[in-house]
C-alpha atoms as a PDB file:
ATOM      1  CA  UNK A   1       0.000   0.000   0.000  1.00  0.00           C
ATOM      2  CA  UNK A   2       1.468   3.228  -0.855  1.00  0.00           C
ATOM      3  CA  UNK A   3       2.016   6.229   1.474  1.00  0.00           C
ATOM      4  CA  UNK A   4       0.004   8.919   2.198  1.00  0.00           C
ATOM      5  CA  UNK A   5       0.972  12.452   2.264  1.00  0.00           C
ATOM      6  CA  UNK A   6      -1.034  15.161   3.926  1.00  0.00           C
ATOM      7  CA  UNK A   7      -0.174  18.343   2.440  1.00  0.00           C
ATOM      8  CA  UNK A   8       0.197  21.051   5.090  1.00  0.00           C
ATOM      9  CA  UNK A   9      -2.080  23.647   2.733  1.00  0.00           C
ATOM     10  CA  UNK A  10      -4.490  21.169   2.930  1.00  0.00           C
ATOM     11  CA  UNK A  11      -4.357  20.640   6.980  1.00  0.00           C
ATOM     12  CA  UNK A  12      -4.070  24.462   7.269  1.00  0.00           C
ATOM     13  CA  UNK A  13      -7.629  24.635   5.493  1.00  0.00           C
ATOM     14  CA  UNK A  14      -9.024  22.504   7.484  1.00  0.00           C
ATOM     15  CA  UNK A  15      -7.898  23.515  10.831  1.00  0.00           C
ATOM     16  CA  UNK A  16      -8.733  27.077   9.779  1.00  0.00           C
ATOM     17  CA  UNK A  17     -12.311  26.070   8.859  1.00  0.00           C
ATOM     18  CA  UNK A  18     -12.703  24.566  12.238  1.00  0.00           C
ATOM     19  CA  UNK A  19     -11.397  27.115  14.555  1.00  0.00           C
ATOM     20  CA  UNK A  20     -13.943  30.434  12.390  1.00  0.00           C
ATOM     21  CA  UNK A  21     -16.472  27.720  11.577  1.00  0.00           C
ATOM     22  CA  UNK A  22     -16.817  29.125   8.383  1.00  0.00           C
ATOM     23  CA  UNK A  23     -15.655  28.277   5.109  1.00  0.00           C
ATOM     24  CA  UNK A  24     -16.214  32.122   3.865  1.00  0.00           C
ATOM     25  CA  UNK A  25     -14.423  33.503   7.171  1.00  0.00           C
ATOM     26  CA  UNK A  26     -11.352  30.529   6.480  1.00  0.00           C
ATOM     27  CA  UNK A  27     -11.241  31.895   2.644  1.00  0.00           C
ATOM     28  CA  UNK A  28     -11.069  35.428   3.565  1.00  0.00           C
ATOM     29  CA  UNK A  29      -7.616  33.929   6.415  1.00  0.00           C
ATOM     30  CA  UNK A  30      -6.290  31.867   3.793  1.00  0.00           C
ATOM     31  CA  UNK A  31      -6.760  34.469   0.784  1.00  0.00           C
ATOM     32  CA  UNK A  32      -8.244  31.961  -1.201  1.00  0.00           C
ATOM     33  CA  UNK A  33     -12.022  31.869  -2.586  1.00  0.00           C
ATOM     34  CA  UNK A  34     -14.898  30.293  -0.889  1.00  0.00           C
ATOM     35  CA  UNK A  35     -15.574  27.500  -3.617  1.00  0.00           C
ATOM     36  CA  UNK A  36     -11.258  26.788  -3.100  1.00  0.00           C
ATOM     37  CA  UNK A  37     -11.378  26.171   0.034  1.00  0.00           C
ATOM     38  CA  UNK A  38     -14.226  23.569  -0.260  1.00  0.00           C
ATOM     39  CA  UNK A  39     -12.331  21.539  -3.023  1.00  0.00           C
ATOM     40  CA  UNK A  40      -9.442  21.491  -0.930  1.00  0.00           C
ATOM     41  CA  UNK A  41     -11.147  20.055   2.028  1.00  0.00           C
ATOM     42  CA  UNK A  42     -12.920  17.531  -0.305  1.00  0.00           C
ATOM     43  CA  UNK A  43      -9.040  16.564  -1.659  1.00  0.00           C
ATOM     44  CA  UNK A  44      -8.069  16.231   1.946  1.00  0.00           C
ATOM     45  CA  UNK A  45     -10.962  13.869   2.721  1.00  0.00           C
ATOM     46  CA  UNK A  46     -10.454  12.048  -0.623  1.00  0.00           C
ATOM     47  CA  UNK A  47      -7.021  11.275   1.025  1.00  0.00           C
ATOM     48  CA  UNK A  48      -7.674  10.128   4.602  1.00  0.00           C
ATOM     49  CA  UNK A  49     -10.754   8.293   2.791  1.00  0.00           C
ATOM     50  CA  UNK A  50     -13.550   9.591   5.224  1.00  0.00           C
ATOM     51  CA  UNK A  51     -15.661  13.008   5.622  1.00  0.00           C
ATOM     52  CA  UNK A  52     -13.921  15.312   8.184  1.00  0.00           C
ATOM     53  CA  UNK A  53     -16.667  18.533   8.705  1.00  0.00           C
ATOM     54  CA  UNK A  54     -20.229  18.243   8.354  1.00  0.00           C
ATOM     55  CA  UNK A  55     -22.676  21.203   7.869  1.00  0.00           C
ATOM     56  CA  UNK A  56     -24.206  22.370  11.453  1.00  0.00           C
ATOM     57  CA  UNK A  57     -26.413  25.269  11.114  1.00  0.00           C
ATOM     58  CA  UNK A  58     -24.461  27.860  10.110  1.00  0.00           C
ATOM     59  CA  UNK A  59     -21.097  26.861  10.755  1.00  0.00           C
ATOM     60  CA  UNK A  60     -19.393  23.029  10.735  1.00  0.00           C
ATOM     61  CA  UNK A  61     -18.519  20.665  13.524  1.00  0.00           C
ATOM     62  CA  UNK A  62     -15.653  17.395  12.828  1.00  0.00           C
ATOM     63  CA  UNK A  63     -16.823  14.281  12.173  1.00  0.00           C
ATOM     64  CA  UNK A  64     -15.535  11.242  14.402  1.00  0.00           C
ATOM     65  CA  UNK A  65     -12.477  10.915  12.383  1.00  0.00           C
ATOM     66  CA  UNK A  66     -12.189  14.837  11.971  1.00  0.00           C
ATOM     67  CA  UNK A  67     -11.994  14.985  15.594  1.00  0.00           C
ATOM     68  CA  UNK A  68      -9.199  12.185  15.199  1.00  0.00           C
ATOM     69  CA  UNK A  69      -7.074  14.145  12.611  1.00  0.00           C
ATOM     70  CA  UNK A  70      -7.692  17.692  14.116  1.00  0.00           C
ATOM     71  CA  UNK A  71      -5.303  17.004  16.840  1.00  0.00           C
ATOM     72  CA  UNK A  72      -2.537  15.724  14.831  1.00  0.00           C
ATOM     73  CA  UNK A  73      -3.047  18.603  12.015  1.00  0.00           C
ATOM     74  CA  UNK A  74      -2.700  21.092  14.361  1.00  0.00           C
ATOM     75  CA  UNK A  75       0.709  19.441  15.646  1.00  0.00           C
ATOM     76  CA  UNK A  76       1.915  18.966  11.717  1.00  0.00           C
ATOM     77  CA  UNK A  77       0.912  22.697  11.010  1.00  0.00           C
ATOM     78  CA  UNK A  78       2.781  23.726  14.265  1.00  0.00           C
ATOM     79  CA  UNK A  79       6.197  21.867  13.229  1.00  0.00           C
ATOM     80  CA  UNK A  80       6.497  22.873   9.841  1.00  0.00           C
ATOM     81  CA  UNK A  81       5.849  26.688  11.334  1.00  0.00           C
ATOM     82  CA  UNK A  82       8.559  26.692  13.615  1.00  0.00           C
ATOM     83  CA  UNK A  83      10.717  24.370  10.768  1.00  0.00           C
ATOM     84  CA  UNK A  84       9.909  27.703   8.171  1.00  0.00           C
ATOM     85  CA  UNK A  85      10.860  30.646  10.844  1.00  0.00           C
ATOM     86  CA  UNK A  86      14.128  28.865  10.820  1.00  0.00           C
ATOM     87  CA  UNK A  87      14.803  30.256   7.639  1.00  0.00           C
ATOM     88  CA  UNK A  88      12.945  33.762   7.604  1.00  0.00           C
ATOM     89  CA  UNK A  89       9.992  32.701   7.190  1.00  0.00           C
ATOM     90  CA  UNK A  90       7.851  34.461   9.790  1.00  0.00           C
ATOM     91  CA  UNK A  91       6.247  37.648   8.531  1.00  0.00           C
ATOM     92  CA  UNK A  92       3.523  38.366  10.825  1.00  0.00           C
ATOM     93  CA  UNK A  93       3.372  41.527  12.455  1.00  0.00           C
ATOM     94  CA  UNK A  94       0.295  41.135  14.825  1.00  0.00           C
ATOM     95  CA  UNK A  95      -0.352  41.170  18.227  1.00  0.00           C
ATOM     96  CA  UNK A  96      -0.163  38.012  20.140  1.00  0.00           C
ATOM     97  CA  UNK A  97      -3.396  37.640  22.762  1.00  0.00           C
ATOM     98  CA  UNK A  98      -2.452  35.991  26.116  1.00  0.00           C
ATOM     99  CA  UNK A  99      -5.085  34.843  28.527  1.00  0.00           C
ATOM    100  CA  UNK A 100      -3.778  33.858  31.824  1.00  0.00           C
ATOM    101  CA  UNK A 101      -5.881  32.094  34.712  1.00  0.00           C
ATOM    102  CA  UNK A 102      -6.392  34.692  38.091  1.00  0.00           C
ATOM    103  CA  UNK A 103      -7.330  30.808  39.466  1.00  0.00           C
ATOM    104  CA  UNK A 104      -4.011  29.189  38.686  1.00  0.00           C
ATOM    105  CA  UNK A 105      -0.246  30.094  38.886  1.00  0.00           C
ATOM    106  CA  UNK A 106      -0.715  33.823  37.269  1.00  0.00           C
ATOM    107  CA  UNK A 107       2.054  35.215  38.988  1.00  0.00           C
ATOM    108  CA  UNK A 108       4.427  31.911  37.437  1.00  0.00           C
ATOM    109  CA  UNK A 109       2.723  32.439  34.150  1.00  0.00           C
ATOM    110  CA  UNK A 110       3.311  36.092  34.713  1.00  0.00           C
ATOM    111  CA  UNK A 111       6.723  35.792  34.994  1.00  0.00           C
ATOM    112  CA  UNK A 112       7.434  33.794  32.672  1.00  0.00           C
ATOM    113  CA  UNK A 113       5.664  35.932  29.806  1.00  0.00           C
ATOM    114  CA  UNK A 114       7.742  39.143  31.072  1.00  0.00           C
ATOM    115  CA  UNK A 115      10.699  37.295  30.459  1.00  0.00           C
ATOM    116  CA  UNK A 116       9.921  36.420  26.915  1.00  0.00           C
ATOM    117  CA  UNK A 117       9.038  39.978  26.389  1.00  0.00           C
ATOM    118  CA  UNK A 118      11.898  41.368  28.118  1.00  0.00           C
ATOM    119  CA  UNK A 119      14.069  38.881  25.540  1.00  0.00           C
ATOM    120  CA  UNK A 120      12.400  39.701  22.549  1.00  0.00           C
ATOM    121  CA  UNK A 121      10.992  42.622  22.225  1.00  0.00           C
ATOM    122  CA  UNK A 122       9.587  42.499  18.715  1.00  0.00           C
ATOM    123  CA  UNK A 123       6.882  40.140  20.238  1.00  0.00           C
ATOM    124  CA  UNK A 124       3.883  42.194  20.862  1.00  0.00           C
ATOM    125  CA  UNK A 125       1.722  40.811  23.717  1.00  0.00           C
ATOM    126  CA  UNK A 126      -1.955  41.351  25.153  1.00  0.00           C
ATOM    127  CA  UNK A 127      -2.066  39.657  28.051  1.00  0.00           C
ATOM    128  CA  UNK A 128      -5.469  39.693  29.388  1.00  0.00           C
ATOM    129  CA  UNK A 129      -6.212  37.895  33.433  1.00  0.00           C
ATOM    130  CA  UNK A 130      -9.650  35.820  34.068  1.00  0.00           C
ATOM    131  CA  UNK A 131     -11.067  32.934  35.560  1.00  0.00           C
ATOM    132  CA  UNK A 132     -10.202  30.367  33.695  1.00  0.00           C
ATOM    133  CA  UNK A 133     -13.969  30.037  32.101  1.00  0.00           C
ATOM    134  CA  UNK A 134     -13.625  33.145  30.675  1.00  0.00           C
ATOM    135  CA  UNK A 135     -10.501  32.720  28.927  1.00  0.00           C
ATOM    136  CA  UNK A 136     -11.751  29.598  27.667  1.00  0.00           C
ATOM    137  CA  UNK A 137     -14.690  31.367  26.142  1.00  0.00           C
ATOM    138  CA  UNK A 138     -12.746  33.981  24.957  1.00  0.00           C
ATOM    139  CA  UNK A 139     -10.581  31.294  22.766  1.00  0.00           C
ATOM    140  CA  UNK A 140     -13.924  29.780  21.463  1.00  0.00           C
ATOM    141  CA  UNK A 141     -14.920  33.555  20.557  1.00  0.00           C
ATOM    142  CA  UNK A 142     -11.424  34.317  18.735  1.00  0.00           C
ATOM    143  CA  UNK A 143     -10.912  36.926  21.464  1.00  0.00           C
ATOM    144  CA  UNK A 144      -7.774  35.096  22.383  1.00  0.00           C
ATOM    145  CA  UNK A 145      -4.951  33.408  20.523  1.00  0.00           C
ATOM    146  CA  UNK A 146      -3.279  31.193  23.476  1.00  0.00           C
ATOM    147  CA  UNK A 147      -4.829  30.323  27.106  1.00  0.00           C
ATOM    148  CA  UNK A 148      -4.220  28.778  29.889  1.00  0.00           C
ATOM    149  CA  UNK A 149      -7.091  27.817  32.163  1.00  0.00           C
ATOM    150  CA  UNK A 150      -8.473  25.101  34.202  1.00  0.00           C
ATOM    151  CA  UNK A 151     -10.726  22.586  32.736  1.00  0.00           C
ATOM    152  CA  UNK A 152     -13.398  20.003  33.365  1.00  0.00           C
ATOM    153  CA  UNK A 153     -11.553  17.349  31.385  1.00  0.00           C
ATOM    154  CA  UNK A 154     -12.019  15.623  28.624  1.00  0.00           C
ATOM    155  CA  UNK A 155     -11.389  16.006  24.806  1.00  0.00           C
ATOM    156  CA  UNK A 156     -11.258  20.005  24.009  1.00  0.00           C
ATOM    157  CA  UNK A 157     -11.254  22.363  21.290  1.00  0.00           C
ATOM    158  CA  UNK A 158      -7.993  24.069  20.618  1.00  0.00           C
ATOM    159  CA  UNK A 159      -6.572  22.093  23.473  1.00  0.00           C
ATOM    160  CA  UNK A 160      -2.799  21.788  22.993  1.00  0.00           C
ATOM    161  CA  UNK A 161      -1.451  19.873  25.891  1.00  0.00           C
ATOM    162  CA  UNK A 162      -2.625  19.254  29.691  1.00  0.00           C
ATOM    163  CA  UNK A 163      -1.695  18.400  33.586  1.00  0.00           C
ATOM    164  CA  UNK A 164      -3.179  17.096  36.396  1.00  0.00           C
ATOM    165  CA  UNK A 165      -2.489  18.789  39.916  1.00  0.00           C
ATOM    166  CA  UNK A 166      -4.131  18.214  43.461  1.00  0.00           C
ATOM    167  CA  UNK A 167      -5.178  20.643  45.051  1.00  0.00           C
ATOM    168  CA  UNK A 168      -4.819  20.872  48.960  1.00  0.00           C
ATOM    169  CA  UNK A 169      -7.138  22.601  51.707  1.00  0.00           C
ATOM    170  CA  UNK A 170      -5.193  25.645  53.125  1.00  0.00           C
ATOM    171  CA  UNK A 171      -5.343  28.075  55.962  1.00  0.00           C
ATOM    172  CA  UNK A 172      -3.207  30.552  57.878  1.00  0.00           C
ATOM    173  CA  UNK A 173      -0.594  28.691  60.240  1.00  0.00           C
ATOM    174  CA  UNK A 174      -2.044  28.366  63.509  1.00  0.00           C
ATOM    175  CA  UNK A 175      -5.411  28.653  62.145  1.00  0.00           C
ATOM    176  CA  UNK A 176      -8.011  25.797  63.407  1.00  0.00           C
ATOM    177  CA  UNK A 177     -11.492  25.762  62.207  1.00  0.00           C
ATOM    178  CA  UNK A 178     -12.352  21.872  62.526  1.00  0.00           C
ATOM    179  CA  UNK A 179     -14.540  22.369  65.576  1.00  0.00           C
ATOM    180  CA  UNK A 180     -16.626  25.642  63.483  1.00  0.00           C
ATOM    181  CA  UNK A 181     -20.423  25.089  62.936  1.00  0.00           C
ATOM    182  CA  UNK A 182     -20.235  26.232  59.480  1.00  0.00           C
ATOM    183  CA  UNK A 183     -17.089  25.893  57.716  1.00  0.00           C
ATOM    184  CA  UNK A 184     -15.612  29.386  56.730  1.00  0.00           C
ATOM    185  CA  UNK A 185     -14.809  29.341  52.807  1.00  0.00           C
ATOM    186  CA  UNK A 186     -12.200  31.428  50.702  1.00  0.00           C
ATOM    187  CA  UNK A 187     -13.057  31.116  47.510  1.00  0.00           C
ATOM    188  CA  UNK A 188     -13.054  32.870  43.907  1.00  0.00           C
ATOM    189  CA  UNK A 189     -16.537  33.710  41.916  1.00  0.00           C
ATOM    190  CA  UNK A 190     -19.186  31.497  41.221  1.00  0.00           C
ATOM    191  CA  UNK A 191     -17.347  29.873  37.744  1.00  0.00           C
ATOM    192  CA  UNK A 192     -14.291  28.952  39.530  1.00  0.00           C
ATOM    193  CA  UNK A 193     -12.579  25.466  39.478  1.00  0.00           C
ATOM    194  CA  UNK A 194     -11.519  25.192  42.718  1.00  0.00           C
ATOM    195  CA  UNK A 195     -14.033  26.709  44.118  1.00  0.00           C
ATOM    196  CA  UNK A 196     -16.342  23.775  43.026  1.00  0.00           C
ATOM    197  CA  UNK A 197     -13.973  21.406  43.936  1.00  0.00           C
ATOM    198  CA  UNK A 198     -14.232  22.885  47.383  1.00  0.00           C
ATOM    199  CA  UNK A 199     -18.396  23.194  47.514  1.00  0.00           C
ATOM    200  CA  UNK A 200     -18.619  19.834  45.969  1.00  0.00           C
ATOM    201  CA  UNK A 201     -16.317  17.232  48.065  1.00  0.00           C
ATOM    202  CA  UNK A 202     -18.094  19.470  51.271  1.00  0.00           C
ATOM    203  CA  UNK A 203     -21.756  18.652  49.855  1.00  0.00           C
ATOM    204  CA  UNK A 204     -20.057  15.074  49.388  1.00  0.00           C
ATOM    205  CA  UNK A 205     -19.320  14.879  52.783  1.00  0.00           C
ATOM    206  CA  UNK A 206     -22.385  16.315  54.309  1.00  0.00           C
ATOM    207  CA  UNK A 207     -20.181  19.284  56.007  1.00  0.00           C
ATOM    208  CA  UNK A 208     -21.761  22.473  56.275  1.00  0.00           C
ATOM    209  CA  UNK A 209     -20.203  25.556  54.774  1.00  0.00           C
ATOM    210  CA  UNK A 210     -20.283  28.779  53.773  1.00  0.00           C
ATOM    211  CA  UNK A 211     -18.014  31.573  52.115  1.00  0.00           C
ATOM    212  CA  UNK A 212     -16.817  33.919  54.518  1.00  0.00           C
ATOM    213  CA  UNK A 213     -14.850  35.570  51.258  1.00  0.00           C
ATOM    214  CA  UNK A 214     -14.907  35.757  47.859  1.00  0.00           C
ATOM    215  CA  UNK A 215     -12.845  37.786  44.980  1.00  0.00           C
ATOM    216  CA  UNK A 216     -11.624  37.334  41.002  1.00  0.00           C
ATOM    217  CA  UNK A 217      -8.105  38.158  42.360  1.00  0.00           C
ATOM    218  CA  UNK A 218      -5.753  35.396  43.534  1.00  0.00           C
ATOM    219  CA  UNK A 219      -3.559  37.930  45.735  1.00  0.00           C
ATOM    220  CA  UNK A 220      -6.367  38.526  47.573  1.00  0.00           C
ATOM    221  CA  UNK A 221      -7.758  35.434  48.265  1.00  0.00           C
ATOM    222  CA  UNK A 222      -4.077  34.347  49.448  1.00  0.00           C
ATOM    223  CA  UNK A 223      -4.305  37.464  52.002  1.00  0.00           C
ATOM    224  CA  UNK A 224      -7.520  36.664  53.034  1.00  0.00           C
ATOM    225  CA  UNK A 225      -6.434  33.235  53.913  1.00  0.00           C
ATOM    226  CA  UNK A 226      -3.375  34.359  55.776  1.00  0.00           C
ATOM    227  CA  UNK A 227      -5.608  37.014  57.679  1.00  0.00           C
ATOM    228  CA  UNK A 228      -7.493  33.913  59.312  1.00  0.00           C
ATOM    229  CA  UNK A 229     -10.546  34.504  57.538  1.00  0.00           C
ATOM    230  CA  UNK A 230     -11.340  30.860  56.676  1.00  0.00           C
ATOM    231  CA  UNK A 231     -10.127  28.436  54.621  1.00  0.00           C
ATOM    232  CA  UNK A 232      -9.511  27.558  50.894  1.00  0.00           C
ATOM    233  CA  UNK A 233      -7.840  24.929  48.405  1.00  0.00           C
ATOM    234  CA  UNK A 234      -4.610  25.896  46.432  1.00  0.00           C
ATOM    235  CA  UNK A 235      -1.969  24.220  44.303  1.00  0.00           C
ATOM    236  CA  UNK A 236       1.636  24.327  44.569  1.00  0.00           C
ATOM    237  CA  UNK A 237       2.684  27.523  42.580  1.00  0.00           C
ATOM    238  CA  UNK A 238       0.318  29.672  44.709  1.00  0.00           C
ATOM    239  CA  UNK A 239       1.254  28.492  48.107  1.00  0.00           C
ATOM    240  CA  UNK A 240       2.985  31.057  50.529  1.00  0.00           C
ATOM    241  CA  UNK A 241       4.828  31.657  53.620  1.00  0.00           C
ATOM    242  CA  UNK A 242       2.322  31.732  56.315  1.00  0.00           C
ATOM    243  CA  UNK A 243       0.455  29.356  54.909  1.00  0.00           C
ATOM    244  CA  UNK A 244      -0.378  25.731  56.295  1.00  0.00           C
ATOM    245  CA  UNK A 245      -1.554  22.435  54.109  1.00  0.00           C
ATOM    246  CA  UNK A 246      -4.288  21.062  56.537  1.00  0.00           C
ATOM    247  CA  UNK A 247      -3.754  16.938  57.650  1.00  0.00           C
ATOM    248  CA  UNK A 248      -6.797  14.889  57.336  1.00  0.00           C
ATOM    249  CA  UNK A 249      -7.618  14.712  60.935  1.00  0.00           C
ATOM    250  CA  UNK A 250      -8.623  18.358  60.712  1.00  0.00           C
ATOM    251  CA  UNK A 251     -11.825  16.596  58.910  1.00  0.00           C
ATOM    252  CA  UNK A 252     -11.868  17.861  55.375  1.00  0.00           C
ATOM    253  CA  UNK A 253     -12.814  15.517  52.364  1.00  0.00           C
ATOM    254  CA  UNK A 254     -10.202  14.633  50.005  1.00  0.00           C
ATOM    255  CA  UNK A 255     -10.658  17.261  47.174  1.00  0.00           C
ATOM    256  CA  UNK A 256     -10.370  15.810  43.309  1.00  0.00           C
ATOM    257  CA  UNK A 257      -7.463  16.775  40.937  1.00  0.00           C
ATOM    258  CA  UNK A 258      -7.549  19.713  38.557  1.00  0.00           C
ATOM    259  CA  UNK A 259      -7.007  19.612  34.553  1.00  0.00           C
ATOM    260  CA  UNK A 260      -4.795  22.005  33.774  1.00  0.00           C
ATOM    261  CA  UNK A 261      -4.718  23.074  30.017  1.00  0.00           C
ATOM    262  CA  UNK A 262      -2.738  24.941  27.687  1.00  0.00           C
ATOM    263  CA  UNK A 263      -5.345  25.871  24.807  1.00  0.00           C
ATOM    264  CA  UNK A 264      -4.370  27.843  21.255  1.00  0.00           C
ATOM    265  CA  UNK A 265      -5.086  29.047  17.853  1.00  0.00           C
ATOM    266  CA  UNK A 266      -3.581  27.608  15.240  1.00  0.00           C
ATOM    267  CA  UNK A 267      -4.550  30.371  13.286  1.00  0.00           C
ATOM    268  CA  UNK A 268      -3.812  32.989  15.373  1.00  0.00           C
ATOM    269  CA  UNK A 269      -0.086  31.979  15.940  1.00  0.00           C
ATOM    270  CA  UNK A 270       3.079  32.466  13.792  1.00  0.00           C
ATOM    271  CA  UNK A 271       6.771  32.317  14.834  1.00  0.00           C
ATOM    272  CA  UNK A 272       6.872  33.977  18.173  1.00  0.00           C
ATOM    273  CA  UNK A 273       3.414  32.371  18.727  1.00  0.00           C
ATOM    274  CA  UNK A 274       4.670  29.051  19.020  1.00  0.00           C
ATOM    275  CA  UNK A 275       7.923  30.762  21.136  1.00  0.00           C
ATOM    276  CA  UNK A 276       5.357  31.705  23.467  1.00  0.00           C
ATOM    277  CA  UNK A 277       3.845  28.162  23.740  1.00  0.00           C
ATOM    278  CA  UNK A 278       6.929  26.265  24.121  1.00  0.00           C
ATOM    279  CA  UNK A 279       8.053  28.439  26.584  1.00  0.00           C
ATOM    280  CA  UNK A 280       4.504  28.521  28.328  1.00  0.00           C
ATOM    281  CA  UNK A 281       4.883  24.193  28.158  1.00  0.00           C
ATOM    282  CA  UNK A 282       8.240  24.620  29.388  1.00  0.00           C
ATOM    283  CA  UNK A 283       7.146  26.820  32.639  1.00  0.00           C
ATOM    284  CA  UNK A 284       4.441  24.676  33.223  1.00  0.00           C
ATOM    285  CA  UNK A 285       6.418  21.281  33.203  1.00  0.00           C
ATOM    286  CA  UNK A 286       9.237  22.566  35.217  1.00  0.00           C
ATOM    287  CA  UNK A 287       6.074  23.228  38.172  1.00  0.00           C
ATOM    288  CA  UNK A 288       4.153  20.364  37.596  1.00  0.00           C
ATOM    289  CA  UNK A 289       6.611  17.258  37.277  1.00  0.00           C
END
């Protein structure tokens, strides 16, 4: 049986139909025409040997084995980018947009997206902070060109590579609120991951509860904590000094792991785009493993 190529115009098409839902808005990208853009997405299915998009209203949605290609197109399309900036390549001009979770590691994320910019100053950034929801939405809306957020789990659009972390019931040191009638809660906004994580393993355990504190901002929910306020659930890279992991005996359920994921674009990156998703992956890995 011979081999079979995929031509990277032909994943680029079809990726780019997926993430605008639209072959019109995917012409206009690709600076092709409308009835182009169809015939290459019938060549690519001629090739693979099965239909990839189907109508949906409107706009498309993958078939089964679209949603098995999809994954490895973007991957394919993402290689031979960074293989082409080697060699000049890279023209693009625009502005890179950043969203960044206020529920996970923003001031590592932070950090790490100064020093890129600091580095390489061509790279224009927006760099927009949000629940992790939000930014998730925003991706789906082509508000954003590269996330990070917290997920349910599961197979996701524009979903590029994910962790698992555990997150841990907190307070201030010294603090002891196992023998309180109603459990004192720190929490982010209704929307938050950890925040149901917290609500749900309490309703799981038949513990009553209620939140003593709630804000969008991760700096203050750590200085609410430390002022004794009550008590919340955090991962590793937002722990501080003054801060205690609570034992079991203190009587809190065991709370379920977190899906971390790093979500993009494929057509809303070029070269520095995929700099600034290796370098994301590379941040993340160093915390996480």
């Amino acid at each position: 049986m011979a081999q079979i190529n995929l031509p990277t115009e032909l994943l680029r098409t079809f990726v780019t139909v997926i993430e605008v839902e639209s072959y019109t808005h995917a012409a206009e990208l690709i600076g092709r025409t409308q009835p182009a853009i169809s015939l290459q997405m019938k060549r690519l299915e001629e090739l693979v040997g099965a239909p990839l998009i189907v109508r949906k209203g409107r706009g498309v949605a993958l078939t089964e084995r679209g949603e098995a290609l999809i994954g490895h197109a973007r991957q394919i399309l993402r290689l031979n980018d960074i293989a082409v900036s080697q060699f000049g390549g890279d023209t693009a001009d625009g502005t890179l947009r950043i969203g960044l979770p206020v529920d996970y590691g923003v001031r590592m994320l932070q950090s790490c997206l100064t020093r890129i910019v600091q580095q390489e100053p061509h790279i224009r950034t927006e760099i927009r902070c949000d629940l992790s929801r939000n930014l998730i939405e925003a991706l789906h809306k082509d508000e954003l060109d590269v996330a990070v957020g917290l997920y349910p789990g599961g197979d996701q659009q524009f979903l590029h590579r994910s962790w698992l972390e555990k997150p841990v019931w907190v307070s201030a040191e010294g603090a002891d609120f196992s023998n309180a009638e109603e459990l004192p809660v720190i929490a982010h906004p209704y929307g938050c991951v950890y925040r149901e994580r917290m609500t749900e393993a309490l309703e799981r355990a038949g513990r009553r509860w209620r939140i003593a504190f709630s804000s969008p901002g991760i700096g203050s929910i750590q200085q609410a904590i430390l002022d004794g306020i009550g008590v919340s659930s955090l991962t590793g890279p937002t722990m501080l000094k003054g801060l205690q992991r609570l034992p079991a005996d203190r009587g809190l359920p065991d709370l379920d792991p977190l899906n971390i994921g790093l979500f993009y674009r494929q057509t809303g990156l070029a070269e520095h785009g995929h700099q600034v998703v290796n370098d994301i992956e590379v941040t993340l890995n160093e915390a996480l493993t």
